[in-house]
C-alpha atoms as a PDB file:
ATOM      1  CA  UNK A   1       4.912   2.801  17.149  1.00  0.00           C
ATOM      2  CA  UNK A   2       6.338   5.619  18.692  1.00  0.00           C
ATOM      3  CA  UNK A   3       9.115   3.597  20.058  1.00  0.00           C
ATOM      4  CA  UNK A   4       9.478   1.316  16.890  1.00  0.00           C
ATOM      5  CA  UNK A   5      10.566   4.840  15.412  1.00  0.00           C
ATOM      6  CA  UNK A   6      12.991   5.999  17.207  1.00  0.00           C
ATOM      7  CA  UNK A   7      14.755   2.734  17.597  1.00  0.00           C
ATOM      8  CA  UNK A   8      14.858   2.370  13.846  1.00  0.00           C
ATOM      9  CA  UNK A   9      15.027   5.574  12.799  1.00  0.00           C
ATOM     10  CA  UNK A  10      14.208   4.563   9.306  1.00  0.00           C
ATOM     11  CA  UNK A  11      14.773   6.846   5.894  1.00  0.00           C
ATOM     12  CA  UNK A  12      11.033   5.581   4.827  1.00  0.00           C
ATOM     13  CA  UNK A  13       7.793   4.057   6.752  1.00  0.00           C
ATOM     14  CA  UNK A  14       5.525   2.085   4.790  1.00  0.00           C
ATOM     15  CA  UNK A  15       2.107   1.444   6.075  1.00  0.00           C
ATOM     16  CA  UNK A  16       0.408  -2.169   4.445  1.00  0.00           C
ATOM     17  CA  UNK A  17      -3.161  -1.633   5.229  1.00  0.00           C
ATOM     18  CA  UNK A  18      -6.356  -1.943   7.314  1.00  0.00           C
ATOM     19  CA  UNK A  19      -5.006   1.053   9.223  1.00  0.00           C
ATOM     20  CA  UNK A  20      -8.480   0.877  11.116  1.00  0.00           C
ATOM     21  CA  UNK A  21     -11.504  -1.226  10.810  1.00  0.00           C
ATOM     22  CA  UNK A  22     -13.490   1.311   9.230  1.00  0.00           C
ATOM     23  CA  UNK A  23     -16.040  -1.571   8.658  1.00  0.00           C
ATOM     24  CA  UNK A  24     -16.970  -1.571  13.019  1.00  0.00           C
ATOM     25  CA  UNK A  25     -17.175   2.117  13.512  1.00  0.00           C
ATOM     26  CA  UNK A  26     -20.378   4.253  13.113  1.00  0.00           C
ATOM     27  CA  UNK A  27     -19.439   7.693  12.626  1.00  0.00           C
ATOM     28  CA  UNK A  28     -16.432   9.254  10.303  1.00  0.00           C
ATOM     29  CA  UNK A  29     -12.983   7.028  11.421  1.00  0.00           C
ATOM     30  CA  UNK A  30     -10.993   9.873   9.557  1.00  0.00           C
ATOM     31  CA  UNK A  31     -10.179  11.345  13.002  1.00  0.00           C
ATOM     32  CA  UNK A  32      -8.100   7.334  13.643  1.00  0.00           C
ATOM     33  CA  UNK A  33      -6.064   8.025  10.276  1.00  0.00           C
ATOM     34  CA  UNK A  34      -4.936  11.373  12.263  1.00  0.00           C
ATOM     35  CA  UNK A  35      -4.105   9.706  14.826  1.00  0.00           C
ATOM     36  CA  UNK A  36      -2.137   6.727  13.064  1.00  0.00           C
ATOM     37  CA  UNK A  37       0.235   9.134  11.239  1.00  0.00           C
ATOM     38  CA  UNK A  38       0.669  11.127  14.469  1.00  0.00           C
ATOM     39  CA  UNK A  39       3.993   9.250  15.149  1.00  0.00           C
ATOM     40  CA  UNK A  40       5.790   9.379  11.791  1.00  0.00           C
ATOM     41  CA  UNK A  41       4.495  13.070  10.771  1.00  0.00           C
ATOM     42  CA  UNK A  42       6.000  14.105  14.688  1.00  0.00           C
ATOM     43  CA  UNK A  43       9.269  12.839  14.172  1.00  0.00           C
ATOM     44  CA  UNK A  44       9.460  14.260  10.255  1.00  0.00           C
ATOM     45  CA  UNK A  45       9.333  10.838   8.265  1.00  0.00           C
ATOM     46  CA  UNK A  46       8.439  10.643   5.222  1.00  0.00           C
ATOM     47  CA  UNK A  47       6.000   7.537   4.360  1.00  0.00           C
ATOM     48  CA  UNK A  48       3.762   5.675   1.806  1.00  0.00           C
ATOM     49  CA  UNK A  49       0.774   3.997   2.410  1.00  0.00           C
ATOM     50  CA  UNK A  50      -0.997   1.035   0.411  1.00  0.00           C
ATOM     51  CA  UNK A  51      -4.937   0.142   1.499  1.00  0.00           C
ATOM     52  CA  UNK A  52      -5.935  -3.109   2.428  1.00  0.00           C
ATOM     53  CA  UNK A  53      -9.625  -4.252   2.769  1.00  0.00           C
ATOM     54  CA  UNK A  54     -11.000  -3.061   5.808  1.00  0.00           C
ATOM     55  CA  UNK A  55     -10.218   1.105   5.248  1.00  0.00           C
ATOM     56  CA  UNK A  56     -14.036   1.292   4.078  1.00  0.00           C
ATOM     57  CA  UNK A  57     -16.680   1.758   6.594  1.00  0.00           C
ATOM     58  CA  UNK A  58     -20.494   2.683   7.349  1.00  0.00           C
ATOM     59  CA  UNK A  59     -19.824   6.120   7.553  1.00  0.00           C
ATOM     60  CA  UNK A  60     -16.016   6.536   6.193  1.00  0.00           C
ATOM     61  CA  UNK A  61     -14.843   5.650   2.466  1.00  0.00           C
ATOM     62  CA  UNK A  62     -11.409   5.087   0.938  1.00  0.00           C
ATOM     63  CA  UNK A  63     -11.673   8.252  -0.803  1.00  0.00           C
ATOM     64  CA  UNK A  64     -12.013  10.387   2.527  1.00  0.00           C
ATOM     65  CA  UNK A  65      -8.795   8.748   4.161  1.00  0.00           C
ATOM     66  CA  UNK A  66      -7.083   8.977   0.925  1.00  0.00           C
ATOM     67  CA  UNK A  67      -7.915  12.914   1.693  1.00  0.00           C
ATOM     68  CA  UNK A  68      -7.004  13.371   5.461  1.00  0.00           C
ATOM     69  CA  UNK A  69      -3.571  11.688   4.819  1.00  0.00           C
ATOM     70  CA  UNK A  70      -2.690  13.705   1.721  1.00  0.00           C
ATOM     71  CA  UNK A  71      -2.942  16.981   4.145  1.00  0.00           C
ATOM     72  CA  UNK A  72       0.348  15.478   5.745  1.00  0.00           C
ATOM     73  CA  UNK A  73       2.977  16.824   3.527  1.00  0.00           C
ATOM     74  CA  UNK A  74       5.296  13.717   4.002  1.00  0.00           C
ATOM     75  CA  UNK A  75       2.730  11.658   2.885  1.00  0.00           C
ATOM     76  CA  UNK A  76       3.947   9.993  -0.712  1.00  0.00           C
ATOM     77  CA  UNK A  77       1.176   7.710  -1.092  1.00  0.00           C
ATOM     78  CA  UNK A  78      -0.831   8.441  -4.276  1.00  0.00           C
ATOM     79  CA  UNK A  79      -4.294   8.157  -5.533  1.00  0.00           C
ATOM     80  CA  UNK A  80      -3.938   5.348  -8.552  1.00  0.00           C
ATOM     81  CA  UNK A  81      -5.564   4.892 -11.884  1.00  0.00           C
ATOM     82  CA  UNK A  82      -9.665   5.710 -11.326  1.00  0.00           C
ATOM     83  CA  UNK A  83      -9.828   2.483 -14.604  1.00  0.00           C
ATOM     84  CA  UNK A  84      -7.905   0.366 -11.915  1.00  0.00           C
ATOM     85  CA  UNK A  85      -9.528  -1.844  -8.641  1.00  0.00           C
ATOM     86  CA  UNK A  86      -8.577  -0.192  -5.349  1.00  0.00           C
ATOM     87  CA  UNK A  87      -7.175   3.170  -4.628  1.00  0.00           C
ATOM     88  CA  UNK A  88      -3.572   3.371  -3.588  1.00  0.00           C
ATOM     89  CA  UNK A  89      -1.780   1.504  -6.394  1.00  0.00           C
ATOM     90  CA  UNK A  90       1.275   3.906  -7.623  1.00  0.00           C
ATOM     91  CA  UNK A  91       4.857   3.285  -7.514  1.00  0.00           C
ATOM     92  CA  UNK A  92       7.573   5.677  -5.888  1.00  0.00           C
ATOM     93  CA  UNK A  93      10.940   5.739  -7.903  1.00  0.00           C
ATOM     94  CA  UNK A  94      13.971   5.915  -4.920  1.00  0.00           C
ATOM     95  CA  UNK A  95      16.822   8.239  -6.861  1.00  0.00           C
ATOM     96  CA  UNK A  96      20.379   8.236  -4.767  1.00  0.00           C
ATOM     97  CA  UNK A  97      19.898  12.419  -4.371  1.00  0.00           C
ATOM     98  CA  UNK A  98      17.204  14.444  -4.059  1.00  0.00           C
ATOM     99  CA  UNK A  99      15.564  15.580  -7.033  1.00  0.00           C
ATOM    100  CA  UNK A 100      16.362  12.578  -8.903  1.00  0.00           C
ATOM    101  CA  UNK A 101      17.258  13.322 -12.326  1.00  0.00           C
ATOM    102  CA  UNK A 102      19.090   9.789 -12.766  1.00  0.00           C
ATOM    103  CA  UNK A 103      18.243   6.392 -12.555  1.00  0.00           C
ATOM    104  CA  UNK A 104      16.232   4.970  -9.901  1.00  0.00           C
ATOM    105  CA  UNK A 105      18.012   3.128  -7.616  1.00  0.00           C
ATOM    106  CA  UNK A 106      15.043   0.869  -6.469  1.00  0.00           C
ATOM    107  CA  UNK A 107      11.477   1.004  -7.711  1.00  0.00           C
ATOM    108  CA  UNK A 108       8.479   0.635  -4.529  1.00  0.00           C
ATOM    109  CA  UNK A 109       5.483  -0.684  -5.810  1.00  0.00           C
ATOM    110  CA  UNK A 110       2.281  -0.063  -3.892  1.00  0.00           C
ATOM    111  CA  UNK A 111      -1.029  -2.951  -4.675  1.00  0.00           C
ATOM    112  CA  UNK A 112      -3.942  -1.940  -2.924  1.00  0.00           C
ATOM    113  CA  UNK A 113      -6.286  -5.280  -1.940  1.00  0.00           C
ATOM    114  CA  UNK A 114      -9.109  -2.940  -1.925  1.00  0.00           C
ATOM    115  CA  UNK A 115     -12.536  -2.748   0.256  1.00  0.00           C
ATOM    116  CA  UNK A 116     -15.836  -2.374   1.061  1.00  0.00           C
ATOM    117  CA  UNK A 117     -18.557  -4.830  -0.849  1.00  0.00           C
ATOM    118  CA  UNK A 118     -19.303  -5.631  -4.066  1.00  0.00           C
ATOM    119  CA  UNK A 119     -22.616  -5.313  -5.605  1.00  0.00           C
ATOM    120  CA  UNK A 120     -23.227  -9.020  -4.238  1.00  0.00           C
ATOM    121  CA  UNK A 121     -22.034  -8.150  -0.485  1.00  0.00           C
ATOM    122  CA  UNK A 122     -18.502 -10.098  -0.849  1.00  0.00           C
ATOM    123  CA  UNK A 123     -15.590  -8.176   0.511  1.00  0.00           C
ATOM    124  CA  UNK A 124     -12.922  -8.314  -2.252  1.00  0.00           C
ATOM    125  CA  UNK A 125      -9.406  -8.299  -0.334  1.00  0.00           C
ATOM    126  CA  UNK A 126      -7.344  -9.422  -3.342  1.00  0.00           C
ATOM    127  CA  UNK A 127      -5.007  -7.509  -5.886  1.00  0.00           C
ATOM    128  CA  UNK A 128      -7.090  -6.994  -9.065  1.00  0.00           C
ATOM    129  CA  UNK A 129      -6.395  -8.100 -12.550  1.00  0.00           C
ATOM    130  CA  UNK A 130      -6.629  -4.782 -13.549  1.00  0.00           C
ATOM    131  CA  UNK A 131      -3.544  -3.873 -11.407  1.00  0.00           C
ATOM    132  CA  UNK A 132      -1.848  -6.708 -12.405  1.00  0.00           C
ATOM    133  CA  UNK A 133      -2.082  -5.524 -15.864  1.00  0.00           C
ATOM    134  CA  UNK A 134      -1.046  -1.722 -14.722  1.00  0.00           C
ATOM    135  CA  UNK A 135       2.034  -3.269 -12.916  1.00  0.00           C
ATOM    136  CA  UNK A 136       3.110  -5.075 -16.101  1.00  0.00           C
ATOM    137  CA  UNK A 137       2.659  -1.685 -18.648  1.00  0.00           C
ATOM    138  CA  UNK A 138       4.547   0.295 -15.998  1.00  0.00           C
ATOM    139  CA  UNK A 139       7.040  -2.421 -15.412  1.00  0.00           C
ATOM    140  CA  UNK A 140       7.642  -2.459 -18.948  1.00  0.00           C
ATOM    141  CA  UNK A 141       8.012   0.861 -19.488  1.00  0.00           C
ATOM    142  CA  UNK A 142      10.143   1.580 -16.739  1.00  0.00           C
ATOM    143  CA  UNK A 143      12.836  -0.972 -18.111  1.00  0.00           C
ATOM    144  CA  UNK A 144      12.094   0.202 -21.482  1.00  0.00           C
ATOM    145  CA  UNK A 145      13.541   3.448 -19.964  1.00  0.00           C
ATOM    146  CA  UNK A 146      15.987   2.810 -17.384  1.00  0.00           C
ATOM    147  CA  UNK A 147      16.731  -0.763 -17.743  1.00  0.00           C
ATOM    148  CA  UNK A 148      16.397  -3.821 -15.195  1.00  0.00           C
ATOM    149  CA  UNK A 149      16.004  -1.953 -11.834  1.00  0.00           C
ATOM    150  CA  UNK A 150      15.394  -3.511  -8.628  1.00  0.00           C
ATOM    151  CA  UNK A 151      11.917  -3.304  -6.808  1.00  0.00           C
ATOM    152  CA  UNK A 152       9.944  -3.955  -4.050  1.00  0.00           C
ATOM    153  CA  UNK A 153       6.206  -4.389  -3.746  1.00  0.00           C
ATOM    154  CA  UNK A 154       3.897  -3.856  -1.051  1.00  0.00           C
ATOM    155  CA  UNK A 155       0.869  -4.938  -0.690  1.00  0.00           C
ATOM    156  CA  UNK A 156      -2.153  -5.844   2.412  1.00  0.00           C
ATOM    157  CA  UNK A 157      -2.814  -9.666   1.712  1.00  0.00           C
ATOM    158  CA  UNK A 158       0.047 -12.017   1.109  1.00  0.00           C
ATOM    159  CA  UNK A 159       0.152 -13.473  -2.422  1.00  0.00           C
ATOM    160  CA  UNK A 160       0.203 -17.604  -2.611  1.00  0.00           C
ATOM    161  CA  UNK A 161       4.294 -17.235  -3.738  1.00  0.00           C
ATOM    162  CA  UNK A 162       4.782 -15.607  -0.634  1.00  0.00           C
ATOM    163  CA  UNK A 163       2.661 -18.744   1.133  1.00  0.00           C
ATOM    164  CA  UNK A 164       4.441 -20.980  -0.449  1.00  0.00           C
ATOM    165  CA  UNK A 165       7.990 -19.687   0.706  1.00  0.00           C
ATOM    166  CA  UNK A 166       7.137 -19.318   4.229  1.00  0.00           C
ATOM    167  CA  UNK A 167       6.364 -22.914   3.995  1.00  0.00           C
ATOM    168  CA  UNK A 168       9.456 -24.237   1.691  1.00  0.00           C
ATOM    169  CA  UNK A 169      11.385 -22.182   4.799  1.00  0.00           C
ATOM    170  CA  UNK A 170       8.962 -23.621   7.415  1.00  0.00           C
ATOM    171  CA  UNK A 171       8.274 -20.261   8.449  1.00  0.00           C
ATOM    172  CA  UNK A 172       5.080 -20.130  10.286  1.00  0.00           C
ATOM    173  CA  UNK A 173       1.858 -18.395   8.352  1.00  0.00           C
ATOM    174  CA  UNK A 174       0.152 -15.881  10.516  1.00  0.00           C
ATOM    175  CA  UNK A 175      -1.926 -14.329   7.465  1.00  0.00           C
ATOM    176  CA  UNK A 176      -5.656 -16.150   7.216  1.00  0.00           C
ATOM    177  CA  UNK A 177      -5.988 -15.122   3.245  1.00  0.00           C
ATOM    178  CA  UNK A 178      -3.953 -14.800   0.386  1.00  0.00           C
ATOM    179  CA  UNK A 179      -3.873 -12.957  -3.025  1.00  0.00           C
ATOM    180  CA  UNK A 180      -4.876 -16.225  -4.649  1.00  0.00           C
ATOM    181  CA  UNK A 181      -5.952 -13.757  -8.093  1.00  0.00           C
ATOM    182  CA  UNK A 182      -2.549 -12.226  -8.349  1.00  0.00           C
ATOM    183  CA  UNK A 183      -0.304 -14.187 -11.415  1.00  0.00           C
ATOM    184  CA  UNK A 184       2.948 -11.890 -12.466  1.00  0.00           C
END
């Protein structure tokens, strides 16, 4: 990753999930999630994270990674709605200068596919409906206030749409699951 970075050099590092597989180690993985933002908190980049569905663990929860990378000061990833599925599901509004004060330029959006096992021992990995709905009252109210503003959204699993572009392209599909739930 290390070399990823300074090739790119990028403004912004988004990480998409299962930044370990909390689900195979024993003891507290929170010492990994050090480790994984080693590189980009080094170097000074600033970055946002979204969970996917293997961040919970035997001995680790979402909640306690959601902790050790909120000590990293150029950590923007947020803790979402506690009424909404998942933990990480925020947006970050991109302003042209610091300290905004205008319109956004570009709107991230950040879906978390959640983790861990139901009451019935299933491993949701999708986007919730409840998020959906979120994303909709947000995405309203954002262009109720600023307008029509471009976006990007980032999320763990790949939604059917995206499926079903890679294949209109005949791009190949490396993903095993998709957010078949998710309907924007």
């Amino acid at each position: 990753m290390k070399t990823i970075l300074d090739f790119e050099q990028p403004d912004f590092v988004i990480f998409t999930g299962d930044l370990l597989t909390a689900d195979l180690i024993i003891s507290n993985s929170t010492r990994f999630i050090d480790a994984a933002f080693e590189a980009v908190s080094q170097k000074g980049y600033k970055w946002g994270t979204t969970y996917g569905n293997h961040e919970n663990g035997m001995a680790t929860t979402r909640e306690q990674i959601f902790e050790t990378e909120s000590k990293y000061a150029n950590s923007y990833t947020q803790h979402g709605d506690e009424k909404m599925a998942g933990l990480t599901n925020y947006f970050i509004p991109v302003y042209a200068h610091a300290g905004g004060g205008e319109t956004p330029l570009v709107i991230l959006w950040f879906f978390d596919s959640r983790g861990g096992f139901d009451p019935t021992g299933v491993k949701p990995s999708t986007i919730d409906e409840t998020v959906v709905e979120w994303f909709r009252t947000e995405s309203q109210r954002i262009t109720d206030t600023w307008g029509r503003i471009p976006a990007l959204a980032f999320f763990h699993i790949p939604t059917y749409a995206t499926r079903n572009t890679l294949n209109r392209f005949k791009l190949v599909i490396v993903c095993y699951n998709f957010n078949f739930q998710i309907r924007l």
